[in-house]
Protein backbone atom coordinates (compact mmCIF):
# COMPACT_ATOMS: atom_id res chain seq x y z
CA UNK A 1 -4.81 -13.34 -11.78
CA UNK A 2 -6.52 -13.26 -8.73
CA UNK A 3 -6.38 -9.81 -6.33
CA UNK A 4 -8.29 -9.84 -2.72
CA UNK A 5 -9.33 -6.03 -2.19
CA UNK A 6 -9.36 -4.42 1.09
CA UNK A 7 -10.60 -1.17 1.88
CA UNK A 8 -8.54 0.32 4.17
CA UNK A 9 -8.20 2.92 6.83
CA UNK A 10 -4.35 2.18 7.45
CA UNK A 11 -2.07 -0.48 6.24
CA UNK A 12 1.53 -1.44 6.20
CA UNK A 13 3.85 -3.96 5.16
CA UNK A 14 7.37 -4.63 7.08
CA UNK A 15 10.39 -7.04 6.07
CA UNK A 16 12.57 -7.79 9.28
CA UNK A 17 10.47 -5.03 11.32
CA UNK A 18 11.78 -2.37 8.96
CA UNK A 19 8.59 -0.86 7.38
CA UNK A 20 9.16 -0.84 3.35
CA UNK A 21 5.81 0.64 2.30
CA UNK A 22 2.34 2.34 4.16
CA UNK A 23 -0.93 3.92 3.02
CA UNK A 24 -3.24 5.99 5.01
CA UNK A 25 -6.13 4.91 3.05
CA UNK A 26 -7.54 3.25 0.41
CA UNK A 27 -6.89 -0.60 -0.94
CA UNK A 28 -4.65 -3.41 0.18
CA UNK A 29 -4.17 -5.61 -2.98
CA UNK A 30 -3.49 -9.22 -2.34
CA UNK A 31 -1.89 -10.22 -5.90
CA UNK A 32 -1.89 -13.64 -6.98
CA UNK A 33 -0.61 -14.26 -10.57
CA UNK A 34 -1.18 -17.56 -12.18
CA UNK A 35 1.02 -19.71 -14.67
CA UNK A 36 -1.64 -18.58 -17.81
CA UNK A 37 -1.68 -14.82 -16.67
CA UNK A 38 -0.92 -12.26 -19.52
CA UNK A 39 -0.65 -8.43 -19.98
CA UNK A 40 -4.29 -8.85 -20.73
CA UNK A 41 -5.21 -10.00 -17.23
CA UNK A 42 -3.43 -7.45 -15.93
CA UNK A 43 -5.18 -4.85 -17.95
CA UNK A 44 -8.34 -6.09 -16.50
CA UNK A 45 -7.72 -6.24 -12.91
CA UNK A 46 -6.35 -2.64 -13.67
CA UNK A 47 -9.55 -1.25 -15.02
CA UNK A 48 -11.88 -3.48 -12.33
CA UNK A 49 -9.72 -2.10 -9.13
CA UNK A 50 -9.62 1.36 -10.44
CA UNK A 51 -13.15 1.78 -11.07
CA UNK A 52 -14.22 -0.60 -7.96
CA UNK A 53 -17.02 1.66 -6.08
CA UNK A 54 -17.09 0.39 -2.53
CA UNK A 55 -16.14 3.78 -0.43
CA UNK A 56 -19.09 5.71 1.43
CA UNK A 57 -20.67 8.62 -0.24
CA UNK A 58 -22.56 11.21 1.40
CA UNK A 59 -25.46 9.21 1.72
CA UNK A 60 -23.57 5.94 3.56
CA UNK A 61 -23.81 3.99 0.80
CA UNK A 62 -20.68 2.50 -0.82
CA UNK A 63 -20.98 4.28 -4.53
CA UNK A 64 -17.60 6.35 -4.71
CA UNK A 65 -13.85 4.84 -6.23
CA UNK A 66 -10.33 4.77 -4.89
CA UNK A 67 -10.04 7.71 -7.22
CA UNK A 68 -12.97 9.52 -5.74
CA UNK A 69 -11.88 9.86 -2.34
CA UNK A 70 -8.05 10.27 -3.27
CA UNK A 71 -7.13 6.43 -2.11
CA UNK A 72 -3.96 4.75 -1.99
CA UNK A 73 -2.78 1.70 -3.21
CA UNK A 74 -0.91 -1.03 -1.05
CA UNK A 75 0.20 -4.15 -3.09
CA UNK A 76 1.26 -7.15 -1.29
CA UNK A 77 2.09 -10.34 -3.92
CA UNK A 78 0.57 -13.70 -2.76
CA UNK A 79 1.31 -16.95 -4.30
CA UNK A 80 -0.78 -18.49 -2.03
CA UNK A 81 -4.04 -17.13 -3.91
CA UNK A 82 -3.41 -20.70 -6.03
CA UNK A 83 -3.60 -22.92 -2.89
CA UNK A 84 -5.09 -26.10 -4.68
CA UNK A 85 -6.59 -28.25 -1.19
CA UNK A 86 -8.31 -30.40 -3.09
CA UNK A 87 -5.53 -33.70 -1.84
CA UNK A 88 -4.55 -33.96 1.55
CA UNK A 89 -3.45 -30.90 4.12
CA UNK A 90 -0.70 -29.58 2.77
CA UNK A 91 -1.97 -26.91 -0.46
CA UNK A 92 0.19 -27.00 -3.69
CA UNK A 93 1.02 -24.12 -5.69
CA UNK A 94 1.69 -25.57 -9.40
CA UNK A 95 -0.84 -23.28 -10.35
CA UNK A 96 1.12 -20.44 -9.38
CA UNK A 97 3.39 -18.41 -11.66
CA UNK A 98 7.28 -18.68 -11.39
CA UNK A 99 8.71 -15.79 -10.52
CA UNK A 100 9.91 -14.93 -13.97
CA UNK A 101 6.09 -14.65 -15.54
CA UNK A 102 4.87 -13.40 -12.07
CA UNK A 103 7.54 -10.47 -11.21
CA UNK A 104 6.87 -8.21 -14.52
CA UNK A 105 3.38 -8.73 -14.24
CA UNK A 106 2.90 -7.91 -10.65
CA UNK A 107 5.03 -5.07 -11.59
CA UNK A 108 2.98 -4.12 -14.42
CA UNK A 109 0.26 -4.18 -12.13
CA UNK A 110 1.70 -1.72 -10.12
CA UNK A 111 2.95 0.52 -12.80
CA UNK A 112 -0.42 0.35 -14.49
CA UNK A 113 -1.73 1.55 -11.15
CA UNK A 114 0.66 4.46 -11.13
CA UNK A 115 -0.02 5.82 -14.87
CA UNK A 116 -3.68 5.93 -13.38
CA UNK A 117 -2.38 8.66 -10.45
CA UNK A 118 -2.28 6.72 -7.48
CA UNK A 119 -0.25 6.33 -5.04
CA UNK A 120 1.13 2.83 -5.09
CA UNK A 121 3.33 1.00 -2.17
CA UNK A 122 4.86 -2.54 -2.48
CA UNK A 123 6.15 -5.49 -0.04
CA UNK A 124 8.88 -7.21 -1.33
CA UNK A 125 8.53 -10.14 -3.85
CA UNK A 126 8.65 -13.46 -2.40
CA UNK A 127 9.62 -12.11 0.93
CA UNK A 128 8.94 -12.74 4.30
CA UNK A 129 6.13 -9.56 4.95
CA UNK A 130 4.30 -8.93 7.52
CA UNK A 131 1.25 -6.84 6.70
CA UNK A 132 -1.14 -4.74 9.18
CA UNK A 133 -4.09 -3.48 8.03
CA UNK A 134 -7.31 -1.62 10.08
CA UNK A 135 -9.91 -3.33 7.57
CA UNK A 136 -12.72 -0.80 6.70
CA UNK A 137 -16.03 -1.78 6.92
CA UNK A 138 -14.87 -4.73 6.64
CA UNK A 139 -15.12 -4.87 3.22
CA UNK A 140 -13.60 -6.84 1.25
CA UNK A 141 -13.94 -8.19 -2.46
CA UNK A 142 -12.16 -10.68 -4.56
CA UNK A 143 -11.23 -10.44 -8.36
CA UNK A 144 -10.44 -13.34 -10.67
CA UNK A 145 -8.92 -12.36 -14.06
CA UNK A 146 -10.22 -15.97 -15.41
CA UNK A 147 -13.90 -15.79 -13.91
CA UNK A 148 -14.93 -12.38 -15.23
């Protein structure tokens, strides 16, 4: 599983211009699952991204969690984490998960995310999103479930 993390000040995601979920602060999750993912790479990128210190403390520097300063969650699913360029220009995706391995993980995910406390919005899986963000910092980190 791979999940790009974006601290956020303010993020959305629409589906034919009709917004379907919104934070006001916190992290935008790009989730990628992959065709060997498991419940036990979800537990992992559950305990990484909830513990993740990369908020501002009193100080300025980045030492506090999502939990710390009452964060949000905003979960976007991304197949397109497995791009494999290695031949030619157009990526492939075999690496990728179906959508029957990848749905009730990424849902896991989310639900996992929930039983922590937060607050957790969604796009819609395998649809057509369109997601604005105002990129804190910018920071941004990336998590790999098979590279830990």
């Amino acid at each position: 599983m791979k999940v790009v993390i974006q601290k956020s000040k303010k993020a959305s995601v629409s589906v034919e211009n009709q917004v379907i979920g919104e934070i006001s602060h916190g992290f935008v999750l790009l989730v990628g699952i992959n065709e060997a993912d498991t419940q036990e790479d979800v537990d992992y990128i559950l305990g990484k991204v909830s513990k993740m210190r990369i908020f501002d403390d009193k100080d300025g520097k980045m030492n506090l969690s999502l939990e710390q300063v009452q964060g949000q969650i905003l979960s976007i699913s991304q197949f397109t984490l497995f791009a494999d360029t290695k031949k030619g220009n157009r990526p492939s995706f075999i690496k990728a998960a179906r959508p029957e391995l990848a749905i009730p993980l990424y849902e896991a995910l989310n639900q996992g995310f929930r039983d922590l406390g937060f607050t957790v919005a969604t796009g819609e899986f395998g649809g057509d999103m369109q997601v604005s963000l105002i990129n804190d910092g910018p920071v941004t980190v990336i998590l790999d479930s098979q590279n830990r």
